[in-house]
PDB file of N, CA and C in Angstrom:
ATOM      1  N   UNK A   1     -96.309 143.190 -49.862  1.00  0.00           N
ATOM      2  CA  UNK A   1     -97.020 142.062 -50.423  1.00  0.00           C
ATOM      3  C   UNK A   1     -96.392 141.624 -51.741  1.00  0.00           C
ATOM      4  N   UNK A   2     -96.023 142.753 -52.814  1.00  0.00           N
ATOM      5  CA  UNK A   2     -95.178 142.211 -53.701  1.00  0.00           C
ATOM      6  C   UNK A   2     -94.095 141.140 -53.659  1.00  0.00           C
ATOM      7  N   UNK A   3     -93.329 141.742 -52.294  1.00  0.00           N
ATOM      8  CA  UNK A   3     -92.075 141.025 -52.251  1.00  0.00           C
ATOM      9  C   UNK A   3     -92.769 139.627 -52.138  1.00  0.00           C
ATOM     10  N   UNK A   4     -93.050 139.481 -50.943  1.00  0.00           N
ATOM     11  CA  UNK A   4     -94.122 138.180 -50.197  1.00  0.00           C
ATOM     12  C   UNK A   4     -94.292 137.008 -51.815  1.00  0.00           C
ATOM     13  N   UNK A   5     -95.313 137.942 -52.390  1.00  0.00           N
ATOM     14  CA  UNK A   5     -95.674 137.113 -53.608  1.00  0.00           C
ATOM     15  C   UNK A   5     -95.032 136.614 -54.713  1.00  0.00           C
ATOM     16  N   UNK A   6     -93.610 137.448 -54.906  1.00  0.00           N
ATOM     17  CA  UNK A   6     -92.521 137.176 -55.779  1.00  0.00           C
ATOM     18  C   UNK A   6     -91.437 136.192 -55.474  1.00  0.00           C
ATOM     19  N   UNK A   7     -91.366 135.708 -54.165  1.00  0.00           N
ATOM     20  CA  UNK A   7     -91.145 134.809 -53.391  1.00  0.00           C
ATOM     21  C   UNK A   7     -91.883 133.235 -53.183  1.00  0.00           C
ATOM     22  N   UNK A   8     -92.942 133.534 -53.337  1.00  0.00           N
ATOM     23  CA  UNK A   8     -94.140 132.480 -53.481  1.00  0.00           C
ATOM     24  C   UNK A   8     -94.783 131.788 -52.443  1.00  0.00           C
ATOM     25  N   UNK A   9     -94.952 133.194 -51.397  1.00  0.00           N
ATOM     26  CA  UNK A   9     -95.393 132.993 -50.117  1.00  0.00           C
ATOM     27  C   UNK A   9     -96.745 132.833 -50.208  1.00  0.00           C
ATOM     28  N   UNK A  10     -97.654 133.486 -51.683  1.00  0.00           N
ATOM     29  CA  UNK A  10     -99.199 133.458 -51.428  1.00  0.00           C
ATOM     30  C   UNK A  10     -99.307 132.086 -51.610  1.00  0.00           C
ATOM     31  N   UNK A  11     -98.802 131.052 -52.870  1.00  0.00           N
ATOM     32  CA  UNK A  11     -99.139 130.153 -53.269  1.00  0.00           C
ATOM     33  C   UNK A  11     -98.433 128.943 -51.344  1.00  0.00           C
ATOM     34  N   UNK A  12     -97.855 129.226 -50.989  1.00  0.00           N
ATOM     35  CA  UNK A  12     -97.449 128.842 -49.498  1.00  0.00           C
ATOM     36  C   UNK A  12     -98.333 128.982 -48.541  1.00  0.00           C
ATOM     37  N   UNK A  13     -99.167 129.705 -48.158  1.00  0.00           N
ATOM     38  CA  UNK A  13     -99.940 129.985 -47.423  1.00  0.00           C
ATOM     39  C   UNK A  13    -101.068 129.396 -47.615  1.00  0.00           C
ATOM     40  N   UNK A  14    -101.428 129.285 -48.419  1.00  0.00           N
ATOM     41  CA  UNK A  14    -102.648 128.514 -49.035  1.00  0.00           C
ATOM     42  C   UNK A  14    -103.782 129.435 -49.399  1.00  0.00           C
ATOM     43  N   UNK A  15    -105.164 128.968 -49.619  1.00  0.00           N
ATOM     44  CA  UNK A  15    -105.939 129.786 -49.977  1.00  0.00           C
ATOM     45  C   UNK A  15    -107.203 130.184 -48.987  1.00  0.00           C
ATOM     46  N   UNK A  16    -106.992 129.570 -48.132  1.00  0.00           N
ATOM     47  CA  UNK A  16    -107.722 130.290 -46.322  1.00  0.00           C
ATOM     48  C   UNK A  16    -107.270 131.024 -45.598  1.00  0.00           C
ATOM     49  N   UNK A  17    -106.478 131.580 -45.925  1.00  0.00           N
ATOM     50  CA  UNK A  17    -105.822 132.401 -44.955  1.00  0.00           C
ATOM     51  C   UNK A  17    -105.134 133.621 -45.467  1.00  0.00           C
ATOM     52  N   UNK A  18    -104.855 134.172 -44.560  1.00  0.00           N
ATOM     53  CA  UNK A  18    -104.145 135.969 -45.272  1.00  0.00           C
ATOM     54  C   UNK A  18    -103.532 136.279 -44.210  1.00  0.00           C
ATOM     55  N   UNK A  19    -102.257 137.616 -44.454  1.00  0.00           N
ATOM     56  CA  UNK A  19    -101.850 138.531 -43.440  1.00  0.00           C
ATOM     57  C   UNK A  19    -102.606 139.603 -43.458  1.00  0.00           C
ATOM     58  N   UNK A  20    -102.788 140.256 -42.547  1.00  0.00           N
ATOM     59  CA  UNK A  20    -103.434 141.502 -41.974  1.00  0.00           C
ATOM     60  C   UNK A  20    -102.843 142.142 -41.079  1.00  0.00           C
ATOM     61  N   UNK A  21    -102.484 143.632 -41.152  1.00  0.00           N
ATOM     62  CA  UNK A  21    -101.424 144.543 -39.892  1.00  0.00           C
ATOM     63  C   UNK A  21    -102.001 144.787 -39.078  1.00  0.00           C
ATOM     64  N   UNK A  22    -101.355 144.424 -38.251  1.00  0.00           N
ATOM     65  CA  UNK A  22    -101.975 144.862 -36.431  1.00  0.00           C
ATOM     66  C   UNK A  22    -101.627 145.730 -36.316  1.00  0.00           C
ATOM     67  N   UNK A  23     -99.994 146.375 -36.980  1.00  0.00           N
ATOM     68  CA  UNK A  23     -99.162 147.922 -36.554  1.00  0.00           C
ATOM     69  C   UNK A  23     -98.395 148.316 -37.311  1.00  0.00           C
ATOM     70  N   UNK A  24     -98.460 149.600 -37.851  1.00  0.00           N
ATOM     71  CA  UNK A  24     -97.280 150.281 -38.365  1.00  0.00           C
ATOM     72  C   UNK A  24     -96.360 151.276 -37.544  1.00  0.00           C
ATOM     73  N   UNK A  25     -94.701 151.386 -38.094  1.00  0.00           N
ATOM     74  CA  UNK A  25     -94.495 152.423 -37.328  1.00  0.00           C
ATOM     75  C   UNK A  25     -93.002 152.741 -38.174  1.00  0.00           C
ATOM     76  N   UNK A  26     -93.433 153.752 -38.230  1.00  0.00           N
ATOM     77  CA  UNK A  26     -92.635 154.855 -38.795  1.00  0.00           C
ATOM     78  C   UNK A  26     -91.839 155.610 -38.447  1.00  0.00           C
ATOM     79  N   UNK A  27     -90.488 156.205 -38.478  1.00  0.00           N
ATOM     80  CA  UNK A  27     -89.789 157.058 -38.601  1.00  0.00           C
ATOM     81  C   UNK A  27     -88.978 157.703 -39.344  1.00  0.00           C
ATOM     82  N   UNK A  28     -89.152 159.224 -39.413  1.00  0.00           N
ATOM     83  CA  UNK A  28     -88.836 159.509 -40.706  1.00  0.00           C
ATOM     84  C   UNK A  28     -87.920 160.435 -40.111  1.00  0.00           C
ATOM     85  N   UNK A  29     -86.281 160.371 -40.694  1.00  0.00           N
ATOM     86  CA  UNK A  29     -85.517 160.514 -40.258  1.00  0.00           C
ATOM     87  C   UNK A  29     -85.056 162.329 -41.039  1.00  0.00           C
ATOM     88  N   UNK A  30     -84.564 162.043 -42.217  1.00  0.00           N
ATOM     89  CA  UNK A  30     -84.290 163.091 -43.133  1.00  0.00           C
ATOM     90  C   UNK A  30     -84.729 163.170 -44.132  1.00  0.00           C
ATOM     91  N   UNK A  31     -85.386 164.549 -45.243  1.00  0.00           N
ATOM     92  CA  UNK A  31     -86.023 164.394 -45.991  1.00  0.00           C
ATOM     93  C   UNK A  31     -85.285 163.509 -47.490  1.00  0.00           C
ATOM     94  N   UNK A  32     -86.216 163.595 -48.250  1.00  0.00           N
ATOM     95  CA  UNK A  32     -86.160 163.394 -49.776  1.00  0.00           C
ATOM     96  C   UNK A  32     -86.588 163.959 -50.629  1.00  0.00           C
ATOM     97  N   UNK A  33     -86.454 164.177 -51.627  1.00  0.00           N
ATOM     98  CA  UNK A  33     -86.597 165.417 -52.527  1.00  0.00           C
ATOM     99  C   UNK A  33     -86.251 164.560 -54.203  1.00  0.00           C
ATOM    100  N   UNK A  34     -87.239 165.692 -54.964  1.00  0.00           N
ATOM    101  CA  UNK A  34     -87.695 165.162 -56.640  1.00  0.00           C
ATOM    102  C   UNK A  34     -86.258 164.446 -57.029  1.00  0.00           C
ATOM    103  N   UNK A  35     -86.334 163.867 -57.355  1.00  0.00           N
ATOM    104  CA  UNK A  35     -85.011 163.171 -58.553  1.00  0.00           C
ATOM    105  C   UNK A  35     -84.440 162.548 -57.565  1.00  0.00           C
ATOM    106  N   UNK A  36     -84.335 162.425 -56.553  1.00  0.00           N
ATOM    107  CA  UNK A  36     -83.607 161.786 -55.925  1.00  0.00           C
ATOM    108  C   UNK A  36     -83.821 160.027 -55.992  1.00  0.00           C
ATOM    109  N   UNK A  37     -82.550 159.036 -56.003  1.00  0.00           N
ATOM    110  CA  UNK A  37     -82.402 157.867 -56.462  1.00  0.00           C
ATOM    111  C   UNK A  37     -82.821 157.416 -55.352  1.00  0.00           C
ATOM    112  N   UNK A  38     -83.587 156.313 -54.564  1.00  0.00           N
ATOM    113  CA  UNK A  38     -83.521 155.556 -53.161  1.00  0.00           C
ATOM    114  C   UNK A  38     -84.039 154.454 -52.958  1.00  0.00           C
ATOM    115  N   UNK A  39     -83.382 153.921 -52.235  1.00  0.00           N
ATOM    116  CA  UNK A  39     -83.410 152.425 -52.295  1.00  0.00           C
ATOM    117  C   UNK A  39     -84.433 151.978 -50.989  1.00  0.00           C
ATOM    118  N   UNK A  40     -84.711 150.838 -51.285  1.00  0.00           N
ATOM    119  CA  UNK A  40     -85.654 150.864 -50.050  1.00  0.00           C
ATOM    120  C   UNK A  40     -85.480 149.367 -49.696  1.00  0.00           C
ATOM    121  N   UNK A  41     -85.427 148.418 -48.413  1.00  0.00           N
ATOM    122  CA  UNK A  41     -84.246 147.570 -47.962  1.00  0.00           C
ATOM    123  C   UNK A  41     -85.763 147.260 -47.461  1.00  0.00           C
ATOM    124  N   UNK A  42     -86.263 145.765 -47.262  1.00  0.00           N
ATOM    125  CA  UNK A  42     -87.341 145.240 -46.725  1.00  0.00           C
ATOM    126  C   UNK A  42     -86.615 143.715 -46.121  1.00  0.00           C
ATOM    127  N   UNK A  43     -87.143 143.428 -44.960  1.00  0.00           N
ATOM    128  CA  UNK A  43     -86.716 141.802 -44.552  1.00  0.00           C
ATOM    129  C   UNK A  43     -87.208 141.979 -43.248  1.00  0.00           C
ATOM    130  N   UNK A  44     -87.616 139.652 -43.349  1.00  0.00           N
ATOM    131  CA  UNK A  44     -88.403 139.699 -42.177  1.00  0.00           C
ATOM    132  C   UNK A  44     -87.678 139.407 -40.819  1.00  0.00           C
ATOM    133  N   UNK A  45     -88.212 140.551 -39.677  1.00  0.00           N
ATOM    134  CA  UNK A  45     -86.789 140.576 -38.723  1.00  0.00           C
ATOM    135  C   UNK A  45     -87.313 139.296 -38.076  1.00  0.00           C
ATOM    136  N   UNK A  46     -88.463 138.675 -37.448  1.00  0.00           N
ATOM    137  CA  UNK A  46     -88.768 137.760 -36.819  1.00  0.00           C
ATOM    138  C   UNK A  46     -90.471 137.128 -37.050  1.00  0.00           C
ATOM    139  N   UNK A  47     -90.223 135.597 -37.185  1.00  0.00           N
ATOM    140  CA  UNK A  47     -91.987 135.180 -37.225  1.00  0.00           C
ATOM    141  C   UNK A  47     -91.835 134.240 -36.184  1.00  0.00           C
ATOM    142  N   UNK A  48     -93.176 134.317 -35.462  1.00  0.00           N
ATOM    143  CA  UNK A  48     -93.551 133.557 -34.545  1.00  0.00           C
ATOM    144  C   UNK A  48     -95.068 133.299 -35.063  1.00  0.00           C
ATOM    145  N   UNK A  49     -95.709 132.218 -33.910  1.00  0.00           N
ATOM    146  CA  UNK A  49     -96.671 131.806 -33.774  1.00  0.00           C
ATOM    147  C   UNK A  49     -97.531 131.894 -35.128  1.00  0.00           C
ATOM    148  N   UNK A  50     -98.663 133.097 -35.019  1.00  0.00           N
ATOM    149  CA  UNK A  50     -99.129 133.348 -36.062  1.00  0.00           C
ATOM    150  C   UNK A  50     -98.717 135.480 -36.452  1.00  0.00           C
ATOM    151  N   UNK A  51     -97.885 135.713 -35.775  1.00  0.00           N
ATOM    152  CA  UNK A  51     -97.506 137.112 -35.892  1.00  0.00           C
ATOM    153  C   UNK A  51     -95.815 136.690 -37.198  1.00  0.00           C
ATOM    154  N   UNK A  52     -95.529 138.133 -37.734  1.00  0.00           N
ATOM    155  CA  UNK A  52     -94.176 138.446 -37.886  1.00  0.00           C
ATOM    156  C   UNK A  52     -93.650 139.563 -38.433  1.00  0.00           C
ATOM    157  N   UNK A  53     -92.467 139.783 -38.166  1.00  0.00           N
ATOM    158  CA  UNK A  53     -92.223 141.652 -38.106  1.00  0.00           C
ATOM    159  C   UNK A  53     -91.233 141.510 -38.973  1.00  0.00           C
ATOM    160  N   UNK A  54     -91.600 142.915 -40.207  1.00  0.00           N
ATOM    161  CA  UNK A  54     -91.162 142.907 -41.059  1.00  0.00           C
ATOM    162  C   UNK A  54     -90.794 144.396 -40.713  1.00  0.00           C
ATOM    163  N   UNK A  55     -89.305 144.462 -41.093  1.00  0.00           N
ATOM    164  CA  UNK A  55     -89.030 145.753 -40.969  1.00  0.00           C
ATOM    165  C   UNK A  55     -87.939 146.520 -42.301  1.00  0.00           C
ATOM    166  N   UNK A  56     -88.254 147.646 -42.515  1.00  0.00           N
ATOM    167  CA  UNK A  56     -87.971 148.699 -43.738  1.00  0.00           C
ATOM    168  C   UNK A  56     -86.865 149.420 -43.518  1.00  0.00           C
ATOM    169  N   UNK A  57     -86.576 150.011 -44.884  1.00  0.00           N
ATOM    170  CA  UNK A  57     -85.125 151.343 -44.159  1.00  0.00           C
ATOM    171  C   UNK A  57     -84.938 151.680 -45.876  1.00  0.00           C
ATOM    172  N   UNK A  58     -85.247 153.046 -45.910  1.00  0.00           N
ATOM    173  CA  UNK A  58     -85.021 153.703 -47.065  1.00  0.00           C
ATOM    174  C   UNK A  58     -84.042 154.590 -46.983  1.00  0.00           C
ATOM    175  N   UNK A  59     -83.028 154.193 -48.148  1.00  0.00           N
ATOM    176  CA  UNK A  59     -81.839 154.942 -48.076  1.00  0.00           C
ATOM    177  C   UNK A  59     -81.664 155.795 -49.383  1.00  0.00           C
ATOM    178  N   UNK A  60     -80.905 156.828 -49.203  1.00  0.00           N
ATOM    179  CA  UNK A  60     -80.748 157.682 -50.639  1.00  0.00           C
ATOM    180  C   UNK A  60     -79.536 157.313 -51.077  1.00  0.00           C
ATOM    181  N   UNK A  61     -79.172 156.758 -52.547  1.00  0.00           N
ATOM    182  CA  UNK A  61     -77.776 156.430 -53.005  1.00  0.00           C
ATOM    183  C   UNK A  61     -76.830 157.371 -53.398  1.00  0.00           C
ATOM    184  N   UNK A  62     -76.873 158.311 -53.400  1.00  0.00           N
ATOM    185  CA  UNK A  62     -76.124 159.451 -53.157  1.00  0.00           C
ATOM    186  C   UNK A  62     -75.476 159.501 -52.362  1.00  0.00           C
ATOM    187  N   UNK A  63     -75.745 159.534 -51.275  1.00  0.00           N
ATOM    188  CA  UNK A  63     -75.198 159.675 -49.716  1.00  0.00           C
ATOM    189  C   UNK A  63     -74.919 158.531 -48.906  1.00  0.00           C
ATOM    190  N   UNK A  64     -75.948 157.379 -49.263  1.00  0.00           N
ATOM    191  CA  UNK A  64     -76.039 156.456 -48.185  1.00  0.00           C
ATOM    192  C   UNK A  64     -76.424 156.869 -47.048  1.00  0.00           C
ATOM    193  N   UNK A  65     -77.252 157.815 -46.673  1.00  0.00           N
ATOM    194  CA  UNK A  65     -77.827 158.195 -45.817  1.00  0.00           C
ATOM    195  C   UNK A  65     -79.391 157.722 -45.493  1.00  0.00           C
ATOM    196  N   UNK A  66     -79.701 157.414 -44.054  1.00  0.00           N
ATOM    197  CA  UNK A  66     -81.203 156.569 -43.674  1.00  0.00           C
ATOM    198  C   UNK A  66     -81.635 157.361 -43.736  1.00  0.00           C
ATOM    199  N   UNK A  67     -82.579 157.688 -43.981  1.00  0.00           N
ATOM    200  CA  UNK A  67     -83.971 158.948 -44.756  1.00  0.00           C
ATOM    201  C   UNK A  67     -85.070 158.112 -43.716  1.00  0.00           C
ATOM    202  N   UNK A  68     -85.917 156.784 -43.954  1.00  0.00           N
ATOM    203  CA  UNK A  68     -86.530 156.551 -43.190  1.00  0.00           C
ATOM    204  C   UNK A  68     -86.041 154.518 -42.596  1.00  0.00           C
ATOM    205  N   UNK A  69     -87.117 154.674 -41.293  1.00  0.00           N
ATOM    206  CA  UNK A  69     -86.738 153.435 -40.619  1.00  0.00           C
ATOM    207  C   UNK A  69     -88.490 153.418 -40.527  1.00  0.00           C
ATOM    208  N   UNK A  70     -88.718 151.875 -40.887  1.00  0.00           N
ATOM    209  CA  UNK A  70     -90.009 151.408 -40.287  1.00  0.00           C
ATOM    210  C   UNK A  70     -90.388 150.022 -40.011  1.00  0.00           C
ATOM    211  N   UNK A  71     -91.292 149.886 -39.521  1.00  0.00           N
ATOM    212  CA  UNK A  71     -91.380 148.039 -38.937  1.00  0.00           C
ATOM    213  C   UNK A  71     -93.286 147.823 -39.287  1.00  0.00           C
ATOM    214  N   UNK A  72     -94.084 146.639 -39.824  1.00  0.00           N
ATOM    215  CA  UNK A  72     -94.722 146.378 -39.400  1.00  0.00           C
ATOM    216  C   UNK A  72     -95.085 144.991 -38.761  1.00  0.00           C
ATOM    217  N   UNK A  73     -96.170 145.431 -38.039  1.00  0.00           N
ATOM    218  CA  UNK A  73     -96.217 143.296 -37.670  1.00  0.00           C
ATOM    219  C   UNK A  73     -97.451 142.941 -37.913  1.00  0.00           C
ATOM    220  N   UNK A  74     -97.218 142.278 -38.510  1.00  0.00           N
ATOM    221  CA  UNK A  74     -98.302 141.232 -39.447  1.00  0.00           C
ATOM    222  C   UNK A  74     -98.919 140.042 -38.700  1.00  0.00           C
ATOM    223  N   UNK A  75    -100.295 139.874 -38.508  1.00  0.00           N
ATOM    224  CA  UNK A  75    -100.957 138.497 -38.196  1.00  0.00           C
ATOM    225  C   UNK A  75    -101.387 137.854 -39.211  1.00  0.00           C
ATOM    226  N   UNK A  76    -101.237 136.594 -39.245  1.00  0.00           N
ATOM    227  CA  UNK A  76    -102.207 135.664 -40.060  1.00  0.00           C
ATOM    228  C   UNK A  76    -103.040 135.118 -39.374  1.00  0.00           C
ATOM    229  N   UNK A  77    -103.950 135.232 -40.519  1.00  0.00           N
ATOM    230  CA  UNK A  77    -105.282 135.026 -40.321  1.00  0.00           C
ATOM    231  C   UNK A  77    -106.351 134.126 -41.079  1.00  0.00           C
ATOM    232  N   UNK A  78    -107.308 132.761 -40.319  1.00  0.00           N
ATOM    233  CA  UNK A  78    -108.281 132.509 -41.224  1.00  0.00           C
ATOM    234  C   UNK A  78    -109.016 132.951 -42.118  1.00  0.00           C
ATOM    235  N   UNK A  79    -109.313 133.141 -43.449  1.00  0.00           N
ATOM    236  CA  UNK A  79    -110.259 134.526 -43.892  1.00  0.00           C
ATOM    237  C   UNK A  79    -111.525 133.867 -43.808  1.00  0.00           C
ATOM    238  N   UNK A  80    -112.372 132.881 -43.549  1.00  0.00           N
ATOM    239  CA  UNK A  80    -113.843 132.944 -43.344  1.00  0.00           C
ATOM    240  C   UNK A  80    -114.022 133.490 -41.689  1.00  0.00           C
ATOM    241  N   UNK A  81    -113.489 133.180 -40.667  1.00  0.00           N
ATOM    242  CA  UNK A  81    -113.161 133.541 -39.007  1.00  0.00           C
ATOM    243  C   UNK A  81    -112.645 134.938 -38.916  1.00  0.00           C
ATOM    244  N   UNK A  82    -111.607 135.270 -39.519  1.00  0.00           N
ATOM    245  CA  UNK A  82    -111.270 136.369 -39.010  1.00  0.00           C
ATOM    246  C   UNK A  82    -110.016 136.248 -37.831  1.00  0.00           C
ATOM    247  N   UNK A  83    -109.978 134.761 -37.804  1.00  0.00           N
ATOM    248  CA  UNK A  83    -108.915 134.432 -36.072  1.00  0.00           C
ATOM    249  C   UNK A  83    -107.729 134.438 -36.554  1.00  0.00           C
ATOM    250  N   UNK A  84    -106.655 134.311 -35.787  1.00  0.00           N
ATOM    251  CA  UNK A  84    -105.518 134.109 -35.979  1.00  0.00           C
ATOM    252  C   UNK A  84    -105.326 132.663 -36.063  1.00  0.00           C
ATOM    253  N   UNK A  85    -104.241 132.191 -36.992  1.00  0.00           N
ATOM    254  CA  UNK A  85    -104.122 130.983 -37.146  1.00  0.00           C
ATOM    255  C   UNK A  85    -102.499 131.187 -37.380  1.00  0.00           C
ATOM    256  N   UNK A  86    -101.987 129.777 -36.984  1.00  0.00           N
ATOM    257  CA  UNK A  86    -100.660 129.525 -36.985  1.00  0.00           C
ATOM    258  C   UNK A  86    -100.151 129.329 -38.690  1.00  0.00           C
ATOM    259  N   UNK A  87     -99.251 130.087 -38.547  1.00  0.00           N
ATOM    260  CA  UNK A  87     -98.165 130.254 -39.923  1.00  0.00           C
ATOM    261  C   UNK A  87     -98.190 129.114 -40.061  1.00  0.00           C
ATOM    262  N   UNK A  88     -98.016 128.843 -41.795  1.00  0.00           N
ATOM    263  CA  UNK A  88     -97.432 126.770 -41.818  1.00  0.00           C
ATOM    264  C   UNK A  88     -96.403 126.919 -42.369  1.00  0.00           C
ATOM    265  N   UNK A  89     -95.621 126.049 -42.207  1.00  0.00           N
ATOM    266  CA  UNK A  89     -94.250 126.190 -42.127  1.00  0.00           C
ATOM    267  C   UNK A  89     -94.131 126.309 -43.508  1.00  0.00           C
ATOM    268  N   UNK A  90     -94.447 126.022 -44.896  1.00  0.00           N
ATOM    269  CA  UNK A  90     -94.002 126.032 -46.323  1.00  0.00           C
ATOM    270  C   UNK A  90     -94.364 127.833 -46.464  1.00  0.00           C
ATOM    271  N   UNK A  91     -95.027 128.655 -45.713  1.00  0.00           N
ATOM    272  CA  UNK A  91     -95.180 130.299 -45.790  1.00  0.00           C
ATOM    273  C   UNK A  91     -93.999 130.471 -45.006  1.00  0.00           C
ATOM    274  N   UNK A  92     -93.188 129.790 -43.699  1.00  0.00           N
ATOM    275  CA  UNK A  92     -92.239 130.532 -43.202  1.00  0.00           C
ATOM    276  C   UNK A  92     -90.991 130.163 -44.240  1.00  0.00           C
ATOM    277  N   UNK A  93     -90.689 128.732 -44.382  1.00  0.00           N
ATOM    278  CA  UNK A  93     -89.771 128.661 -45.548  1.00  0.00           C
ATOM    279  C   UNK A  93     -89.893 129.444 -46.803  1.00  0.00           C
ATOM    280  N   UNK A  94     -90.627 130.153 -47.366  1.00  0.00           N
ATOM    281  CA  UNK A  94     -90.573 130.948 -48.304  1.00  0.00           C
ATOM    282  C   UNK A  94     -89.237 131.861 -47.513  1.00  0.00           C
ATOM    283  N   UNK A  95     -89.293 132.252 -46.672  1.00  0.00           N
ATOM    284  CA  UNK A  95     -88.321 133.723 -46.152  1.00  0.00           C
ATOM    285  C   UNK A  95     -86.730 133.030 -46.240  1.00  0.00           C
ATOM    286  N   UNK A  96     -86.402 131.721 -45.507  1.00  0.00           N
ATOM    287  CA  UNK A  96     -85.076 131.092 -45.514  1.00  0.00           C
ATOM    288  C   UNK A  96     -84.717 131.167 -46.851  1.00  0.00           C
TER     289      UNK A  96
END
């Protein structure tokens, strides 16, 4: 959501509506440990309709090694309904 908002996707979206996760998913590849430096890589792989999948990958700079891989997918949503409502295009242009 940080990223999202530092971008200026909330003020894009308008003020009826929100994302909400339908799914997370995780894999955690190799550990990490105290002091360790790591970077963490976020972008949105695809938006449609009113869904879009944002997917993760945390790497350690030491090594350059993937530590973890994850994806979630996001609906938008009316917030007085609760329904899904179609993305408007000035929230998908935030990502281009």
């Amino acid at each position: 959501m940080e990223h999202y908002a530092s971008i200026g996707g909330i003020q894009a979206q308008g003020p009826d509506a929100t994302w909400v996760i339908r799914e997370h998913r995780i894999e955690y590849l190799l550990p990490a440990f105290e002091g360790e430096e790591i970077e963490i890589r976020t972008w949105v792989e695809n938006i449609r309709k009113v869904r879009s999948l944002r997917k993760y990958e945390f790497v350690r700079k030491a090594d350059g090694k993937l530590l973890v891989k994850g994806e979630t997918d996001w609906v938008f949503v009316d917030i007085k309904t609760g329904n899904p409502r179609a993305i408007p295009e000035e929230a998908i242009n935030v990502f281009k």
